[in-house]
Structures are given as structure tokens and as C-alpha cells.
C-alpha atoms as a PDB file:
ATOM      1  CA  UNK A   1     -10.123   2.560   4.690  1.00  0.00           C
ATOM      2  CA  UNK A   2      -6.395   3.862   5.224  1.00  0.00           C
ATOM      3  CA  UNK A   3      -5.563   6.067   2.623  1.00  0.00           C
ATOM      4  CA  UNK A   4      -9.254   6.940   1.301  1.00  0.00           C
ATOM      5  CA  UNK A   5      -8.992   4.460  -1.358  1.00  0.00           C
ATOM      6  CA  UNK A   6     -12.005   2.281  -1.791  1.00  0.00           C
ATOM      7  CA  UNK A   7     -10.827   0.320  -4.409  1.00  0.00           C
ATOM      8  CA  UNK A   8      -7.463  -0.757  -3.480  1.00  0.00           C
ATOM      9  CA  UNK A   9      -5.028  -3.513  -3.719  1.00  0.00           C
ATOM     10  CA  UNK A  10      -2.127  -2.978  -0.951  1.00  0.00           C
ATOM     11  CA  UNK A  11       0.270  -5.718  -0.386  1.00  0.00           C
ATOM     12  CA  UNK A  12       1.733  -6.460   2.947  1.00  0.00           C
ATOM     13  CA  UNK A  13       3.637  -8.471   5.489  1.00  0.00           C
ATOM     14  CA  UNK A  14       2.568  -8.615   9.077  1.00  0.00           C
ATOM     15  CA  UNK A  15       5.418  -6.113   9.611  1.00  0.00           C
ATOM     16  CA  UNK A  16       4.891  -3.965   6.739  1.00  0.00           C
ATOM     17  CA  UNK A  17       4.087  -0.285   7.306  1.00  0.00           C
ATOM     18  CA  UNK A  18       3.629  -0.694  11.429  1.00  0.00           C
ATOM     19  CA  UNK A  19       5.941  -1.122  14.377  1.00  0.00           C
ATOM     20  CA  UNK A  20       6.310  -4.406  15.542  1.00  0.00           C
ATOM     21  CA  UNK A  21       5.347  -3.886  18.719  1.00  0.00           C
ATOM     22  CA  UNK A  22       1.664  -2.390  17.747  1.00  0.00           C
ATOM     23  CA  UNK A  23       0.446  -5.934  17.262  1.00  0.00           C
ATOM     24  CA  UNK A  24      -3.375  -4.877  17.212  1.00  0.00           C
ATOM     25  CA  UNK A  25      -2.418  -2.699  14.018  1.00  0.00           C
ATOM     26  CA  UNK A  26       0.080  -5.478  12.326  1.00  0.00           C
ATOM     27  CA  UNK A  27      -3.311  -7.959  13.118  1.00  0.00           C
ATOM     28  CA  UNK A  28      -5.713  -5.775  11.139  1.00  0.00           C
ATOM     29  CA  UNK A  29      -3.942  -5.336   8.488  1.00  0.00           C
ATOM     30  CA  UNK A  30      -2.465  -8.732   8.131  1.00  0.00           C
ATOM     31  CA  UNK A  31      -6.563  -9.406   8.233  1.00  0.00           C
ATOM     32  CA  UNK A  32      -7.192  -7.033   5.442  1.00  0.00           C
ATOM     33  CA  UNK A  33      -5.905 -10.089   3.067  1.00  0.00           C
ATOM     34  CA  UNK A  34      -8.997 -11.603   3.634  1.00  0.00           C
ATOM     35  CA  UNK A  35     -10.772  -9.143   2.400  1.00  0.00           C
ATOM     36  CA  UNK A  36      -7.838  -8.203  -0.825  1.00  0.00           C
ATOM     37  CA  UNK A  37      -6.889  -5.090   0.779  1.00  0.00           C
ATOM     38  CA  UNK A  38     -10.768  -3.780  -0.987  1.00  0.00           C
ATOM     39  CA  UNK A  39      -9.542  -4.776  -4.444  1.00  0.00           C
ATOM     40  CA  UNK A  40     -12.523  -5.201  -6.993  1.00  0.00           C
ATOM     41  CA  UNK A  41     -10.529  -8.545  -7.883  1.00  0.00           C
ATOM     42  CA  UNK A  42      -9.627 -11.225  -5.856  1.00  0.00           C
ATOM     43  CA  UNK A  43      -8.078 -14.536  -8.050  1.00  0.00           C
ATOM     44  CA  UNK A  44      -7.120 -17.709  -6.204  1.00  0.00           C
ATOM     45  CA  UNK A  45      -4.563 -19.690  -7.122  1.00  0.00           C
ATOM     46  CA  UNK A  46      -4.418 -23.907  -7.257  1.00  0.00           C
ATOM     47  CA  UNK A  47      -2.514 -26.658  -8.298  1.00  0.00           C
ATOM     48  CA  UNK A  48      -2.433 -29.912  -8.600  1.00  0.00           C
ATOM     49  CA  UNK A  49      -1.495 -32.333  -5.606  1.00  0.00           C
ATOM     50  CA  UNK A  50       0.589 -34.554  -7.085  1.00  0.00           C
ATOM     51  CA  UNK A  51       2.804 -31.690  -8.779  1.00  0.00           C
ATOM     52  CA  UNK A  52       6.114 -30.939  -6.911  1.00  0.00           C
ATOM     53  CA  UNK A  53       8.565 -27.957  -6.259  1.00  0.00           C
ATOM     54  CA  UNK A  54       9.503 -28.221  -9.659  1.00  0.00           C
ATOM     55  CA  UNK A  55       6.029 -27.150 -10.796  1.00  0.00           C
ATOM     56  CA  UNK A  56       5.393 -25.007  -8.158  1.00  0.00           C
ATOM     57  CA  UNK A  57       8.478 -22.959  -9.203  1.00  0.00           C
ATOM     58  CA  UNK A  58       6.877 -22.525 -12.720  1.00  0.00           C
ATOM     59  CA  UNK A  59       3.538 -21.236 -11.049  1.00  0.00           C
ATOM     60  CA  UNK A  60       5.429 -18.609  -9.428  1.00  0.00           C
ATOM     61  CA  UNK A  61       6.498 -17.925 -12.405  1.00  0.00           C
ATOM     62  CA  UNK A  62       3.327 -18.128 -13.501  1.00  0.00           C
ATOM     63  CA  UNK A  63       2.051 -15.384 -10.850  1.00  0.00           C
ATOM     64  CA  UNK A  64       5.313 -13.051 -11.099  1.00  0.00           C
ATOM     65  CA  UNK A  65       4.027 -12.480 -14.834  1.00  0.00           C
ATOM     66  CA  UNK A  66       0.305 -12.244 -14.066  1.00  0.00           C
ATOM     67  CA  UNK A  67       1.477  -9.243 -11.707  1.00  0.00           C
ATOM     68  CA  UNK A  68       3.783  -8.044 -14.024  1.00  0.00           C
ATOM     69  CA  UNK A  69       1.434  -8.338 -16.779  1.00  0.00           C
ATOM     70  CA  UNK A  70      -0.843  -6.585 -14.556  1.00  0.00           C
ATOM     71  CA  UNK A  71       1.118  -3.600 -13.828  1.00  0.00           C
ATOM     72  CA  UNK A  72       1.920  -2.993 -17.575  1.00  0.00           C
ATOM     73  CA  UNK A  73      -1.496  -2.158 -17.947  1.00  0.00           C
ATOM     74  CA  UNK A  74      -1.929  -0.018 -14.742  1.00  0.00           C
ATOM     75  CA  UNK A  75      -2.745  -2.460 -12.048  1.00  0.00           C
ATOM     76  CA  UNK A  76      -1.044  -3.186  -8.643  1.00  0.00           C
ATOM     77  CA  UNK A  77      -1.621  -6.392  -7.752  1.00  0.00           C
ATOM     78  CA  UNK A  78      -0.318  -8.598  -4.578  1.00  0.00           C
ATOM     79  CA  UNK A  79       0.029 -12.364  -4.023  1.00  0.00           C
ATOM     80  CA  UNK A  80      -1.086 -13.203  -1.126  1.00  0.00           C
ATOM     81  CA  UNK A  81      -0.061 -16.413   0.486  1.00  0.00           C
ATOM     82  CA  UNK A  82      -1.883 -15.625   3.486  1.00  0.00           C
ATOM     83  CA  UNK A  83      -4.975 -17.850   2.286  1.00  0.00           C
ATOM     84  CA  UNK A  84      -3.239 -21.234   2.583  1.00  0.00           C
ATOM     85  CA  UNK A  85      -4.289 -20.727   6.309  1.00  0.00           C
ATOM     86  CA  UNK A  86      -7.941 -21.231   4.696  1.00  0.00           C
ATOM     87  CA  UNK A  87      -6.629 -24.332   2.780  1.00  0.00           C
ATOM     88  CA  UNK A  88      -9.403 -26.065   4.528  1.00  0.00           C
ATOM     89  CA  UNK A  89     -12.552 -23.394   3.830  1.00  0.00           C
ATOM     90  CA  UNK A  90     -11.708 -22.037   0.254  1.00  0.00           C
ATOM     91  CA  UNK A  91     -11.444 -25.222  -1.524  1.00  0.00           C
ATOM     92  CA  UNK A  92     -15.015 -26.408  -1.100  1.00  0.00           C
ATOM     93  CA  UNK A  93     -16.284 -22.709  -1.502  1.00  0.00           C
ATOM     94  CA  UNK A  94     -14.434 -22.671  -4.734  1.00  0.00           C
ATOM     95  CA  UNK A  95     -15.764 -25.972  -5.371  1.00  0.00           C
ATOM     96  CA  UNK A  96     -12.278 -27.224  -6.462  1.00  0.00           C
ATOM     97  CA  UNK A  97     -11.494 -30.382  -7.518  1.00  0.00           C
ATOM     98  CA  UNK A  98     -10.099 -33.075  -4.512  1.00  0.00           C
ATOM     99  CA  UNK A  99      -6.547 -33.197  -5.985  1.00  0.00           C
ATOM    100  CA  UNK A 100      -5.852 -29.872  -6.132  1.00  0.00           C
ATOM    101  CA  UNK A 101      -4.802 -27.555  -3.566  1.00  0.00           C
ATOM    102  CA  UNK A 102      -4.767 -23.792  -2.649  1.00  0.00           C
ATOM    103  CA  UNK A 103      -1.561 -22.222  -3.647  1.00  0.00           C
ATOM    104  CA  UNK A 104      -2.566 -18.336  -2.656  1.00  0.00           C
ATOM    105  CA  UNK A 105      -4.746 -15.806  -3.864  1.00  0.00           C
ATOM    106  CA  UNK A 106      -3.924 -12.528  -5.804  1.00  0.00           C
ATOM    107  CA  UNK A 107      -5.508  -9.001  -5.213  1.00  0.00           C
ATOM    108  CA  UNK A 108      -5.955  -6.191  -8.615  1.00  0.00           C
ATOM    109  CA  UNK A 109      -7.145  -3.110  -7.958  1.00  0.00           C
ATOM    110  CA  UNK A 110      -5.562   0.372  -7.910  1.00  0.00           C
ATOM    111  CA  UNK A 111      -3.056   0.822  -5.535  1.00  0.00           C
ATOM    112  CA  UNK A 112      -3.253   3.807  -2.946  1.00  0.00           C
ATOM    113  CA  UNK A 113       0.691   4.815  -3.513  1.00  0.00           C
ATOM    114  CA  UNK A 114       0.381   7.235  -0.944  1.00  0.00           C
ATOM    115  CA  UNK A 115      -1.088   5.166   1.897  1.00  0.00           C
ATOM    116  CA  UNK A 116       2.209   4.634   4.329  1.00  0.00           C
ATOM    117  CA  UNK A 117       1.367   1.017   3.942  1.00  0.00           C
ATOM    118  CA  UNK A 118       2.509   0.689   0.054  1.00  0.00           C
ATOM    119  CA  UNK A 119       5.990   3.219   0.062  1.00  0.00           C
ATOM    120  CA  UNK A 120       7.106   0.399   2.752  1.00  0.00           C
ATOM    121  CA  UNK A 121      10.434  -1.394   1.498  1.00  0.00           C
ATOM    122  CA  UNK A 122      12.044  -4.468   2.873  1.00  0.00           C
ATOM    123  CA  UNK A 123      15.435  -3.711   3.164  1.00  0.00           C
ATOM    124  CA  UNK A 124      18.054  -5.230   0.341  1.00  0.00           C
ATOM    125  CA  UNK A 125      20.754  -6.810  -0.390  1.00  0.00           C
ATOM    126  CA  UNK A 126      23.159  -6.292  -2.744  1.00  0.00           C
ATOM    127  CA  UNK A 127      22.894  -9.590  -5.568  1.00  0.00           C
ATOM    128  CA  UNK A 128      26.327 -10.166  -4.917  1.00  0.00           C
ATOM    129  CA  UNK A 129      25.515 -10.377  -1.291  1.00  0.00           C
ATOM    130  CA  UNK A 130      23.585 -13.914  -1.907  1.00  0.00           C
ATOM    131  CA  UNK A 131      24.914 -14.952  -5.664  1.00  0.00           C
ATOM    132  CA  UNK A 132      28.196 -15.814  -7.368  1.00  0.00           C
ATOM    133  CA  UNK A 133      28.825 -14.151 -10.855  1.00  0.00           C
ATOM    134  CA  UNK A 134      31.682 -16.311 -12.241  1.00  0.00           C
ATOM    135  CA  UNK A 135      33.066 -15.444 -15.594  1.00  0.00           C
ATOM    136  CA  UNK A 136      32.312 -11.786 -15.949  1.00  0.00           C
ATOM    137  CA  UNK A 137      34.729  -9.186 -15.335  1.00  0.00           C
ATOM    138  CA  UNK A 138      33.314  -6.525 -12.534  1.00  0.00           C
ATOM    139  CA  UNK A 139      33.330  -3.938 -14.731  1.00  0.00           C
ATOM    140  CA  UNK A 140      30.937  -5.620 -16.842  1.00  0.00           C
ATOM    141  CA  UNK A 141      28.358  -6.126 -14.236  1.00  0.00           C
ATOM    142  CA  UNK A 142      25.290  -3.429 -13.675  1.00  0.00           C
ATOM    143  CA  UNK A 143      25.987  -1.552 -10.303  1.00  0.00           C
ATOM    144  CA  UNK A 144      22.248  -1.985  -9.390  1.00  0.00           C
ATOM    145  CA  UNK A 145      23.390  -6.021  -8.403  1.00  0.00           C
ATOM    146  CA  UNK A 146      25.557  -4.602  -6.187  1.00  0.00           C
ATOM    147  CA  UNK A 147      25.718  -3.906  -2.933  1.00  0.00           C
ATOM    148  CA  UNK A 148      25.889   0.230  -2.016  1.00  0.00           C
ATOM    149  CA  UNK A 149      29.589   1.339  -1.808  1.00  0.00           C
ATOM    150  CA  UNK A 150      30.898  -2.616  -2.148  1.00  0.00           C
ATOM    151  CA  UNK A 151      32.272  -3.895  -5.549  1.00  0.00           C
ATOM    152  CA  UNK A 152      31.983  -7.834  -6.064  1.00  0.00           C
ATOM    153  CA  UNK A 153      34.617 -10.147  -4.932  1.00  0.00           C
ATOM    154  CA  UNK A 154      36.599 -12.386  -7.444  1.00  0.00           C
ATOM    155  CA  UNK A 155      36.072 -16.253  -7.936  1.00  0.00           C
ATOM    156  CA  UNK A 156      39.136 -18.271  -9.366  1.00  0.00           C
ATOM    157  CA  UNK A 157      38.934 -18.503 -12.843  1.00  0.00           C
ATOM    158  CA  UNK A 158      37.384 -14.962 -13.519  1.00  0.00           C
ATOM    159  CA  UNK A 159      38.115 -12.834 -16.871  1.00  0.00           C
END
């Protein structure tokens, strides 16, 4: 296993850690979902059909806090969408019921931080690259919501 870590949970896109053009290495990997990166926990995720974006914002919510819960006590952990493409498979393994449907599964373990794959980083944007902040003078706002070297532009009505 990359890194020498048997019991591992490593989280990664398709593109993560390898150059897009070495598709046999961005195809293992992306395969090592299926197999929760050798975590010693896999969890899979459902919900209920008839529940709508609304309620599948609260279960990622839901998941954001069982990482973050997860990594206060020393865990790395990854949700992996990648098992929807199994939406057909799990289920019955699972034996879940008929009206429910897989939302993604999540991989605990012990993260290798050294394996190149986890000290990947999508590059960033600045919050005030993608959000308004109306009503608070820029002065006021942390610099880490901003973008490197750019303060935040002004909306009508600011203090």
C-alpha cells in the first residue's frame, strides 16, 4: 500500500495526488474507494427517497460533523461519494429498506499524512471570491476569507 500504512483512510479525487495524464494511476486509486483506502471502518450512508435537497443538505451536515467529530478524537476520515456508482449492488448487500437510497459511504482509519496522496490541496479561493459580505466594514472581516494580496470590494449600503 502507498505510504506503508495498512490501516489507512486517504481521501481522494480522481485527480488528487497524480498527473492527469497517468490515467492508469488516477484509475487505481480512484478504485481504492472501494476498498476505503484500507480503513478498518467503512460506514455507508442512506436516506430516504422521498426526502429532498432540503434534507439532503442537513445530511451533509450530518457527515461534515461525523468527520469532524471524528478528527477531534484522532481519526481522518473521507466521504466518499464514489459508491453511488454501486447504487444498484450495495443496497441489497446492505439489505436496506426499498425507499431508501445510497447517499455515499465514509472511510475512518488513520491517515498516512505523509503519503503524497493526503498533503494534496485543491487550490482556493478567496470567500470573497464566491460570497458577498454586506454590512461589515473590511476591517472587521478575518483575512483568512480573503483572497491572498486582494481586500474585499464594497456593496452599497456598507458600514
Amino acid at each position: 500500500m502507498p505510504g506503508g500504512a495498512s490501516r489507512s483512510a486517504r481521501c481522494s479525487t480522481v485527480r488528487s495526488g497524480f498527473p492527469h495524464q497517468d490515467r492508469p494511476a488516477r484509475i487505481a486509486q480512484y478504485a481504492r474507494n472501494f476498498e476505503f483506502f484500507g480503513a478498518p471502518v467503512g460506514l455507508f450512508v442512506s436516506i430516504d427517497r422521498s426526502m429532498g435537497p432540503p434534507q439532503w443538505s442537513d445530511l451533509g451536515g450530518f457527515i461534515q460533523t461525523v468527520l469532524l467529530l471524528a478528527r477531534a478524537h484522532g481519526l481522518h476520515g473521507c466521504a466518499q461519494e464514489a459508491w453511488t456508482h454501486w447504487h444498484k449492488t450495495v443496497p441489497p448487500f446492505l439489505n436496506l429498506p426499498g425507499d431508501h437510497i445510497l447517499f455515499c459511504g465514509i472511510a475512518l482509519g488513520f491517515g498516512d499524512e505523509d503519503a503524497a496522496v493526503n498533503r494534496w490541496r485543491a487550490p482556493r479561493q478567496g470567500a470573497d471570491q464566491f460570497a458577498t459580505f454586506r454590512g461589515f466594514a473590511e476591517s472587521d472581516m478575518p483575512r483568512s476569507l480573503m483572497t491572498r494580496g486582494a481586500g474585499m470590494q464594497s456593496q452599497p449600503g456598507d458600514g
